[in-house]
PDB file of N, CA and C in Angstrom:
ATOM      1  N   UNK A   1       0.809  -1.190   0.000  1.00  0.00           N
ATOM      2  CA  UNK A   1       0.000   0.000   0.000  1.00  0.00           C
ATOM      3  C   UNK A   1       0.851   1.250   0.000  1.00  0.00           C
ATOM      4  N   UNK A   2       1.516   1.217   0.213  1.00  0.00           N
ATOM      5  CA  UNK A   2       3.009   2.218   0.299  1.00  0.00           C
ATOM      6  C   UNK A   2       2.488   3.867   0.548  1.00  0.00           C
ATOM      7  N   UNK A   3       1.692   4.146   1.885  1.00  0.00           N
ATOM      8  CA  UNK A   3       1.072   5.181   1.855  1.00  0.00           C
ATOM      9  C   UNK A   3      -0.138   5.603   1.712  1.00  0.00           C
ATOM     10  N   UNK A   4      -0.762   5.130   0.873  1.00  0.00           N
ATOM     11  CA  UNK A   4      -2.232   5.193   0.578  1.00  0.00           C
ATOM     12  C   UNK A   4      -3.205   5.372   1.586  1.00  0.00           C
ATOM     13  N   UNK A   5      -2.282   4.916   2.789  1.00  0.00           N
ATOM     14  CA  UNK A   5      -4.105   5.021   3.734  1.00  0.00           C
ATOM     15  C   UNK A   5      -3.720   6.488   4.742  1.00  0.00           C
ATOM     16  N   UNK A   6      -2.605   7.119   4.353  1.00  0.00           N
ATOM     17  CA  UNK A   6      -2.544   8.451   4.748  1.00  0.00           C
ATOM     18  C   UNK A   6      -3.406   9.548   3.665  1.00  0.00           C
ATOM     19  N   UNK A   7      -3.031   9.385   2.674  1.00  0.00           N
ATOM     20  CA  UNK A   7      -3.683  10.416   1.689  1.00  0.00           C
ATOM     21  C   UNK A   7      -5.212   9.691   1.371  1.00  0.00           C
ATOM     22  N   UNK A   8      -5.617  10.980   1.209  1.00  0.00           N
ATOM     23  CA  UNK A   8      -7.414  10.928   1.043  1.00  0.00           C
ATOM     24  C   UNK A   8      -7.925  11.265  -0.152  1.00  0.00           C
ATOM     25  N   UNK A   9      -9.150  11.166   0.015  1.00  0.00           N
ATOM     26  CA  UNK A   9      -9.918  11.126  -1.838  1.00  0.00           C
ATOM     27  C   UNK A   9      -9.418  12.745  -2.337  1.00  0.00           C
ATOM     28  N   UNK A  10      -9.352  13.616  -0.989  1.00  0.00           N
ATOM     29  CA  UNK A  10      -8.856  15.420  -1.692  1.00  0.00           C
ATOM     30  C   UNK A  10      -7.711  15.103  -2.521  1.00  0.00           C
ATOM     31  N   UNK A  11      -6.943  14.613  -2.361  1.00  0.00           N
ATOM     32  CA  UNK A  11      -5.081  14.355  -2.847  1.00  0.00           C
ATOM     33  C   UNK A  11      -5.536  13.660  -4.164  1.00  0.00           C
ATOM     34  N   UNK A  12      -6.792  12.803  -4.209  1.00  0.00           N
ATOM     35  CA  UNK A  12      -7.217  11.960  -5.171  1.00  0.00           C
ATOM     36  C   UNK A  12      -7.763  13.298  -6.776  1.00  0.00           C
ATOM     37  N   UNK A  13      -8.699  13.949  -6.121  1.00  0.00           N
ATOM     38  CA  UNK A  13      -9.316  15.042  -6.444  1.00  0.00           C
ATOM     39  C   UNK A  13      -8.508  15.684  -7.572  1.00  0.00           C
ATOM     40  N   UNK A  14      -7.011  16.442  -6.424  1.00  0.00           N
ATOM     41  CA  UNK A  14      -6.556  16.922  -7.048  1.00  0.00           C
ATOM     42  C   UNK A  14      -5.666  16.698  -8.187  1.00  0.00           C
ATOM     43  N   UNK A  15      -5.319  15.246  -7.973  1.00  0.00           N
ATOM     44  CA  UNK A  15      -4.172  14.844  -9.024  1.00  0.00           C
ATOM     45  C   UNK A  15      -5.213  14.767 -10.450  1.00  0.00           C
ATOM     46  N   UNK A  16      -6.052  14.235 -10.501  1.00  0.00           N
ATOM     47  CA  UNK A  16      -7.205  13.991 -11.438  1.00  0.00           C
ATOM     48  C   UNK A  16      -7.754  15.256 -12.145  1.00  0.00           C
ATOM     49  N   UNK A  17      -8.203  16.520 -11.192  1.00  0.00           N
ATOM     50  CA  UNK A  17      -8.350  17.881 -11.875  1.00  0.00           C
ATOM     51  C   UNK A  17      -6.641  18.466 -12.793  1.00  0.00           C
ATOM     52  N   UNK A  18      -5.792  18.392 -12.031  1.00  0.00           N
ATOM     53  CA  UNK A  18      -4.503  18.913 -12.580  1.00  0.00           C
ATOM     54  C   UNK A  18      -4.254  17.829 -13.458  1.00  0.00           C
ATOM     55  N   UNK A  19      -4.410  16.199 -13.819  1.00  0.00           N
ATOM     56  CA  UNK A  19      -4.363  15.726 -14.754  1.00  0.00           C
ATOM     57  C   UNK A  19      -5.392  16.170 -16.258  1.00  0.00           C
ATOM     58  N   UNK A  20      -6.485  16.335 -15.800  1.00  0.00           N
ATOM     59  CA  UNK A  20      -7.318  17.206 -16.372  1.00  0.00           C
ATOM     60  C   UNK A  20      -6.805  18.277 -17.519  1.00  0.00           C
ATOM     61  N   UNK A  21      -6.474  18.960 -16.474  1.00  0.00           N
ATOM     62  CA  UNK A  21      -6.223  20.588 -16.843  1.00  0.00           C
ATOM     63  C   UNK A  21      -5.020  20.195 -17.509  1.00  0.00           C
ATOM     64  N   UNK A  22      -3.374  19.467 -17.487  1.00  0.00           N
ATOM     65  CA  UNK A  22      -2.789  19.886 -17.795  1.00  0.00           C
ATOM     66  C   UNK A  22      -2.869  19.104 -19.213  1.00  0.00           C
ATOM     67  N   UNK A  23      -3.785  17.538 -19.488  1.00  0.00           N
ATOM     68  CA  UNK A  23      -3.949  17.153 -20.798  1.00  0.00           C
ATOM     69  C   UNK A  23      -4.618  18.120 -21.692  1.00  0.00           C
ATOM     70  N   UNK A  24      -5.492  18.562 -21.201  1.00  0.00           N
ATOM     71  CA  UNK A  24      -6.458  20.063 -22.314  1.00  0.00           C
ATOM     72  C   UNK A  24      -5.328  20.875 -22.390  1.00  0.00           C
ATOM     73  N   UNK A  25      -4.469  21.379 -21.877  1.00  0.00           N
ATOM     74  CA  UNK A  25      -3.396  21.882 -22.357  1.00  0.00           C
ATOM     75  C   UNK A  25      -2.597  21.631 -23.141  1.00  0.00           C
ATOM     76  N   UNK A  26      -1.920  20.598 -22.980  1.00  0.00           N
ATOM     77  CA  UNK A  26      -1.087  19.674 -23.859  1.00  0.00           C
ATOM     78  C   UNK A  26      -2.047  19.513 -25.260  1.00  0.00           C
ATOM     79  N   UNK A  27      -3.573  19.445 -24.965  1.00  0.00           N
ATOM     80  CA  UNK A  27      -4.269  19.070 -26.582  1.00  0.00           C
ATOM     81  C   UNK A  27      -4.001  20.469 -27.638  1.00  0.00           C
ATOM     82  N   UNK A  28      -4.066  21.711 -26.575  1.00  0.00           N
ATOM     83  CA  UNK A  28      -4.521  22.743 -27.157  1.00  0.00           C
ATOM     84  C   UNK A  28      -2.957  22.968 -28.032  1.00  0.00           C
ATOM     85  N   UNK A  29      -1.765  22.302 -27.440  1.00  0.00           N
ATOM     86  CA  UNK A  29      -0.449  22.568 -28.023  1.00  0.00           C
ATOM     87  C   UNK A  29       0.006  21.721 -29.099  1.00  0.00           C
ATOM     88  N   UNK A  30      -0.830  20.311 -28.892  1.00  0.00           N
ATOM     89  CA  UNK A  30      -1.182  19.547 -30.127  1.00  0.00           C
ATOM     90  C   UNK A  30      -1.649  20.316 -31.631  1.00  0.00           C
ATOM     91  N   UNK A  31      -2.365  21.614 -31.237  1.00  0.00           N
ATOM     92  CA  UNK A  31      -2.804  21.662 -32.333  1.00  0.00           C
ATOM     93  C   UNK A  31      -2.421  22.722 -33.059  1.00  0.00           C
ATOM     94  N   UNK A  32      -1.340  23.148 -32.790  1.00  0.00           N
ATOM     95  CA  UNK A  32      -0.319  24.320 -33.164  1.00  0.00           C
ATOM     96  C   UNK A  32       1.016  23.400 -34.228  1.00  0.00           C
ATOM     97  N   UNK A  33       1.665  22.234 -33.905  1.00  0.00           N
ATOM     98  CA  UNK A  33       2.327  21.144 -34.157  1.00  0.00           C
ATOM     99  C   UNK A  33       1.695  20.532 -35.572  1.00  0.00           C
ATOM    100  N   UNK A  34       2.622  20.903 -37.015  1.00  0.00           N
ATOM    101  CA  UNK A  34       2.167  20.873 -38.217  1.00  0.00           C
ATOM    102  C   UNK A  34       2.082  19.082 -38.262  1.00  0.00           C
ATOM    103  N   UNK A  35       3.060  18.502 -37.236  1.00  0.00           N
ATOM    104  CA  UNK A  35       3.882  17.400 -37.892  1.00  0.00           C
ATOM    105  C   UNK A  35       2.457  15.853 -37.297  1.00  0.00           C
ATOM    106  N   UNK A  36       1.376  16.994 -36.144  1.00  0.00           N
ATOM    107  CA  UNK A  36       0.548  15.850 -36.228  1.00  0.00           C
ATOM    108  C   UNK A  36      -0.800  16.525 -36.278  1.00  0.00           C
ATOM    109  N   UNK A  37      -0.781  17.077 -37.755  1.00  0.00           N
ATOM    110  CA  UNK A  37      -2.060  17.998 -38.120  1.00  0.00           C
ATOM    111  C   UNK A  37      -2.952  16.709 -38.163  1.00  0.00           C
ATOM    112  N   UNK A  38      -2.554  15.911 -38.787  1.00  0.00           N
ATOM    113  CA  UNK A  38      -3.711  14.698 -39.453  1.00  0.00           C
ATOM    114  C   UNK A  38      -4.408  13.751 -38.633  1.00  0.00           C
ATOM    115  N   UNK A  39      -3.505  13.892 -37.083  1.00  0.00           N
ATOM    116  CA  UNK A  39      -4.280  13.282 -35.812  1.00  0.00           C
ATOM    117  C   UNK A  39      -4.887  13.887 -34.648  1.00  0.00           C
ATOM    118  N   UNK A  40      -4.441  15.220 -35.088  1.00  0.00           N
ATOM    119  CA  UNK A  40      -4.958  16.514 -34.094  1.00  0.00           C
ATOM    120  C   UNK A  40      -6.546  16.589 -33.750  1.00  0.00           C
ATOM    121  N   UNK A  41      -6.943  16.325 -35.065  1.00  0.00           N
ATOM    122  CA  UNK A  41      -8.604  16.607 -34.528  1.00  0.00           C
ATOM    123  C   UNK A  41      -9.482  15.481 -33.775  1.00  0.00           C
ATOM    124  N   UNK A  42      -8.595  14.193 -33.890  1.00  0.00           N
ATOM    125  CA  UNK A  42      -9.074  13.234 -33.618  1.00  0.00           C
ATOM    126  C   UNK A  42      -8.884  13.455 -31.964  1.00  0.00           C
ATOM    127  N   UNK A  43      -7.782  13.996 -31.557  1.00  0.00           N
ATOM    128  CA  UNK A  43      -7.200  14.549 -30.032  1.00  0.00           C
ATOM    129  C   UNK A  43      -8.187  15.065 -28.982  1.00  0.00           C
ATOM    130  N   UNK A  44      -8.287  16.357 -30.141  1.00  0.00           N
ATOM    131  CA  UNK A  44      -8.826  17.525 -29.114  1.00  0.00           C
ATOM    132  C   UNK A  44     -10.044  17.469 -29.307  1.00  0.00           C
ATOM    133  N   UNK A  45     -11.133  17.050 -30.280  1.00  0.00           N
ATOM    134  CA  UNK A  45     -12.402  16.799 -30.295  1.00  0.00           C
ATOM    135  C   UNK A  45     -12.918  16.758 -28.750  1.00  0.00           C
ATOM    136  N   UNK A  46     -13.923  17.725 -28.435  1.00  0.00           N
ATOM    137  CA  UNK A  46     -14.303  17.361 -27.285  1.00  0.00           C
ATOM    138  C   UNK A  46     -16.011  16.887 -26.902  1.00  0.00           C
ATOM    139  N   UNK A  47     -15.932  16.088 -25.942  1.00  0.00           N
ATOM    140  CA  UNK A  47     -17.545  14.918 -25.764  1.00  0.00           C
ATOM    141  C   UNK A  47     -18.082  15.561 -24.865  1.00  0.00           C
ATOM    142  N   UNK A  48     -19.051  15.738 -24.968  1.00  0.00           N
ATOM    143  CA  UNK A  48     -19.937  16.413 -23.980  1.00  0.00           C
ATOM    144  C   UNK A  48     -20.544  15.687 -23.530  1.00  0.00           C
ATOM    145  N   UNK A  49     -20.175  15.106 -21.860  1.00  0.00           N
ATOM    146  CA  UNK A  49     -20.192  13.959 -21.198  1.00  0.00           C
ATOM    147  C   UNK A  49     -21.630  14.758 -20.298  1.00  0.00           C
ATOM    148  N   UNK A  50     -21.430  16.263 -19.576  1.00  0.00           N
ATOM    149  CA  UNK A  50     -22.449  16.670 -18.828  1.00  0.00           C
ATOM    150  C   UNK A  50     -22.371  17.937 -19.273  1.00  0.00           C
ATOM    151  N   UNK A  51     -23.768  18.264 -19.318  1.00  0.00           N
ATOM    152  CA  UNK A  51     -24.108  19.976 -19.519  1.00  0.00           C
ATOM    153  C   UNK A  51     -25.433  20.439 -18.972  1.00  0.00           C
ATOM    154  N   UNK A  52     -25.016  21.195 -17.748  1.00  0.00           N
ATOM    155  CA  UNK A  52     -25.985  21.766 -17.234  1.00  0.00           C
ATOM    156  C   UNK A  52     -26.687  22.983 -17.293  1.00  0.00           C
ATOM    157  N   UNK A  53     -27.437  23.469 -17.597  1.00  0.00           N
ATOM    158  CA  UNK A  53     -27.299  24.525 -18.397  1.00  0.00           C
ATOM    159  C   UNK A  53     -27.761  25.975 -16.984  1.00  0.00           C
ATOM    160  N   UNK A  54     -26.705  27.144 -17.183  1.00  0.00           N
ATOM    161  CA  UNK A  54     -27.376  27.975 -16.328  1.00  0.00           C
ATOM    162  C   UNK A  54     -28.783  28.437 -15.306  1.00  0.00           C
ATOM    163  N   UNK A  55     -28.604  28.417 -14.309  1.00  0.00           N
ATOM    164  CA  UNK A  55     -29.701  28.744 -13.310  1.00  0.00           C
ATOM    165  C   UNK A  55     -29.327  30.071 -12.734  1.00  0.00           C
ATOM    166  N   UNK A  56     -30.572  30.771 -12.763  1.00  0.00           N
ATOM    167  CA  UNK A  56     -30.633  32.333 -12.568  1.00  0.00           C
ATOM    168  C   UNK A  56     -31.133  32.480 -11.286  1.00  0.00           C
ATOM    169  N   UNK A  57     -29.993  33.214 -10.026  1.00  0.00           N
ATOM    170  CA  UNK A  57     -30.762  33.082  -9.293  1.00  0.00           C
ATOM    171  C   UNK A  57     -30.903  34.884  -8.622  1.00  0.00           C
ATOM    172  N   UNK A  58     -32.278  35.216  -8.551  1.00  0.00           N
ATOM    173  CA  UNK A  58     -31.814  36.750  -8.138  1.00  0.00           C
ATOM    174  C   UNK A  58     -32.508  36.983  -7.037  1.00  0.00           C
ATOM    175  N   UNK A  59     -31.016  37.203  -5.933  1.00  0.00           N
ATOM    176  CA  UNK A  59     -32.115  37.712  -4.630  1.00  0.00           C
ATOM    177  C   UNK A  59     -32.478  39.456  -4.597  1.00  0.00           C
ATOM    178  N   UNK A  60     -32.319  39.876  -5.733  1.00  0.00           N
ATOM    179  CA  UNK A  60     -32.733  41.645  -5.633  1.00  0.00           C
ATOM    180  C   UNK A  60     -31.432  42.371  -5.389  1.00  0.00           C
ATOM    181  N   UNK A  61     -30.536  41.569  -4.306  1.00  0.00           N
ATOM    182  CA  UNK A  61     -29.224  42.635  -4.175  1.00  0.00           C
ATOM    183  C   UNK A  61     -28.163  42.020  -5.362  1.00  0.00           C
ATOM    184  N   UNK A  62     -28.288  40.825  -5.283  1.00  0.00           N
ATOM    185  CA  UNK A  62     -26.525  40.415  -6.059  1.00  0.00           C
ATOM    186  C   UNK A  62     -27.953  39.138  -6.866  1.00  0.00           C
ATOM    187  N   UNK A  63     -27.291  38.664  -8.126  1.00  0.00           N
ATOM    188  CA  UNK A  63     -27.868  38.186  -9.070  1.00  0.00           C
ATOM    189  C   UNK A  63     -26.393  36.812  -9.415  1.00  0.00           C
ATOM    190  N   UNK A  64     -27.246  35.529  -9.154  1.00  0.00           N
ATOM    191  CA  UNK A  64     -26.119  34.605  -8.617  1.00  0.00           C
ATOM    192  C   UNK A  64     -26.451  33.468 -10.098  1.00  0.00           C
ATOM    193  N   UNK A  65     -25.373  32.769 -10.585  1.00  0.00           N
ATOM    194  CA  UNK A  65     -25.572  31.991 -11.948  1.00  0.00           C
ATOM    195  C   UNK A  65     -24.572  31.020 -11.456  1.00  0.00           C
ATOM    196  N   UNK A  66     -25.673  29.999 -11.564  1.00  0.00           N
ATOM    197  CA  UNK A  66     -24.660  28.452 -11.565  1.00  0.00           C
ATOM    198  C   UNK A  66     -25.326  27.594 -12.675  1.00  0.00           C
ATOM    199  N   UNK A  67     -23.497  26.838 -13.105  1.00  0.00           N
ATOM    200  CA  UNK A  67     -24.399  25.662 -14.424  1.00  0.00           C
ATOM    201  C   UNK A  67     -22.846  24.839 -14.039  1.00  0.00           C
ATOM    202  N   UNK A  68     -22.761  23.857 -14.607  1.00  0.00           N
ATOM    203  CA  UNK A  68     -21.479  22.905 -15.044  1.00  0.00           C
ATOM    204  C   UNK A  68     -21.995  22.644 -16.520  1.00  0.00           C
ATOM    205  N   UNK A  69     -20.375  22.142 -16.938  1.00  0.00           N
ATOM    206  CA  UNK A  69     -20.532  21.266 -18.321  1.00  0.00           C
ATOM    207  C   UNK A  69     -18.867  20.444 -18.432  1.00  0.00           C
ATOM    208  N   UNK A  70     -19.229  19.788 -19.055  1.00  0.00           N
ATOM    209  CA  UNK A  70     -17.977  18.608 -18.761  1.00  0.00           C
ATOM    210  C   UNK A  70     -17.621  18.148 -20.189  1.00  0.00           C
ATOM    211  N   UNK A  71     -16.527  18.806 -20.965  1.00  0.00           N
ATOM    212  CA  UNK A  71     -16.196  18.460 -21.759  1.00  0.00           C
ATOM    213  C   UNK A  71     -15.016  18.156 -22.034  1.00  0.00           C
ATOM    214  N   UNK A  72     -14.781  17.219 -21.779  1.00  0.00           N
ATOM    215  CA  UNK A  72     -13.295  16.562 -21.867  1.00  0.00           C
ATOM    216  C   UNK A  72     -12.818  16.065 -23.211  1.00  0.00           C
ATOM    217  N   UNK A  73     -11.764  16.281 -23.687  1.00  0.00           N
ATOM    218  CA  UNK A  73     -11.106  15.564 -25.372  1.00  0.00           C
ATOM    219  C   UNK A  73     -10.138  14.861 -24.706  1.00  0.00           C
ATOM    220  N   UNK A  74      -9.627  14.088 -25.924  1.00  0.00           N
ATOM    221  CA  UNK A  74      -9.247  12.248 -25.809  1.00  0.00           C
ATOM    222  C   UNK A  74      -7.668  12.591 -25.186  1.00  0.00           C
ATOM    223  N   UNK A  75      -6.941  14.011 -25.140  1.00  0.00           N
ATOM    224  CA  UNK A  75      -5.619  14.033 -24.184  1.00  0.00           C
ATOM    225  C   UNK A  75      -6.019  14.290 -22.597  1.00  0.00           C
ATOM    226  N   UNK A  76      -7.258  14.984 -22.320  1.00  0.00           N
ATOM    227  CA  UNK A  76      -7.350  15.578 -20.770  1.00  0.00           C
ATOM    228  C   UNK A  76      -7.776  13.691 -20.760  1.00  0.00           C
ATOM    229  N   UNK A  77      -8.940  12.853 -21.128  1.00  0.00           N
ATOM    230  CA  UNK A  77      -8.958  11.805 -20.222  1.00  0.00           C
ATOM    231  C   UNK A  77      -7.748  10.877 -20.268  1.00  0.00           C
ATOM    232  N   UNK A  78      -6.761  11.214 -21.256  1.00  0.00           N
ATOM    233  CA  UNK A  78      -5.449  10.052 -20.904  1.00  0.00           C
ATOM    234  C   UNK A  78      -5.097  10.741 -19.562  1.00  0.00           C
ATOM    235  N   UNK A  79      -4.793  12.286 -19.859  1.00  0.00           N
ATOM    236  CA  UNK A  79      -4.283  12.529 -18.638  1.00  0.00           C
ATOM    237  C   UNK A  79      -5.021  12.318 -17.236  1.00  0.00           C
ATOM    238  N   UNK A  80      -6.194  12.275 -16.912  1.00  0.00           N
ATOM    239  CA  UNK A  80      -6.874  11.699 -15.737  1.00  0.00           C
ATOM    240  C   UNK A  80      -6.228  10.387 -16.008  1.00  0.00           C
ATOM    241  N   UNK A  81      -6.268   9.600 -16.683  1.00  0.00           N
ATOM    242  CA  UNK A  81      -5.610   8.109 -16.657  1.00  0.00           C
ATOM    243  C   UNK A  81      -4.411   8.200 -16.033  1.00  0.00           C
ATOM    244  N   UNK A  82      -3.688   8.730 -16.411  1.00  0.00           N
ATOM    245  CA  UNK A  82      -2.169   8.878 -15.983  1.00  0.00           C
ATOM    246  C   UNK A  82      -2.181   9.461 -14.679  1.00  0.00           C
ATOM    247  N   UNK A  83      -3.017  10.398 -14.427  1.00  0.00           N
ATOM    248  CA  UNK A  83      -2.812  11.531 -13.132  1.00  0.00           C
ATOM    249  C   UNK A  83      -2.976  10.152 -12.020  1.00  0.00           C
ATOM    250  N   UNK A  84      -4.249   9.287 -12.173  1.00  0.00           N
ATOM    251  CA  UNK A  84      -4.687   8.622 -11.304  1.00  0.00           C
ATOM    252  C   UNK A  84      -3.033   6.999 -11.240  1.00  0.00           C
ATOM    253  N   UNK A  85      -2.955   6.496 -12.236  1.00  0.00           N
ATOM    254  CA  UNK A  85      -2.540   5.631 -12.395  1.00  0.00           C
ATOM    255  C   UNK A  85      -0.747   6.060 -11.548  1.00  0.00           C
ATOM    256  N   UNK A  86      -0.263   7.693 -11.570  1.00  0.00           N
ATOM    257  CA  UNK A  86       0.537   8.222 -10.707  1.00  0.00           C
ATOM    258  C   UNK A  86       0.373   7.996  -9.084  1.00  0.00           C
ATOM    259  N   UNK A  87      -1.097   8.724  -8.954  1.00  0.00           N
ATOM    260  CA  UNK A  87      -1.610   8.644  -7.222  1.00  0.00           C
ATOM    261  C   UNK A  87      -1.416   6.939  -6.981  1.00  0.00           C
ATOM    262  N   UNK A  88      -1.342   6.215  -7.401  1.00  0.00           N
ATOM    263  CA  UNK A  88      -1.544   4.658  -6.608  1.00  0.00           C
ATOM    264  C   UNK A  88       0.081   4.813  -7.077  1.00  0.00           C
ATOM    265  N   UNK A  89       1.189   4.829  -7.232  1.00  0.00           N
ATOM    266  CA  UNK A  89       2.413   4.408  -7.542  1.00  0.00           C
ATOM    267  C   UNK A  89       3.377   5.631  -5.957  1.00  0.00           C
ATOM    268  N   UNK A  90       3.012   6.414  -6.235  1.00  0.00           N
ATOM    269  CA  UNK A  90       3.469   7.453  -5.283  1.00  0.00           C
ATOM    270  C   UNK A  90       2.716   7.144  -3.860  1.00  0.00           C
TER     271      UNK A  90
END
């Protein structure tokens, strides 16, 4: 187990969001890179897994808007793959 039962699902959380974030990054640099134009779109294409769509909420003083949407392309979920497949090795 080499640790694991010190760190918690937050540590889990975060490796998975920053795996996230830093594959959509890496896609978006994919697609600047002439030499893999022809697999690029297949990359960064993104699935619209959840979409919630805006809720208006107004109490008269401050006017409050919540929605999610979850669109991940095929480098951010390697990178959740990897982010996670890191947290169990570390």
């Amino acid at each position: 187990m080499r640790g694991n039962a010190t760190r918690g699902y937050g540590v889990l959380i975060l490796f998975v969001i920053t795996g996230a974030v830093l594959g959509g990054i890496l896609g978006e640099i994919i697609l600047d890179i002439p030499a893999l134009s022809s697999v690029a779109p297949y990359l960064v294409h993104q699935y619209a897994i959840l979409d919630l769509s805006p809720v208006m909420i107004n109490l008269y003083v401050i006017k409050l808007s919540f929605g999610f949407a979850l669109h991940p392309n095929l480098i951010s979920i390697l990178g959740v793959v990897l982010a996670i497949f890191l947290f169990k090795r570390v």
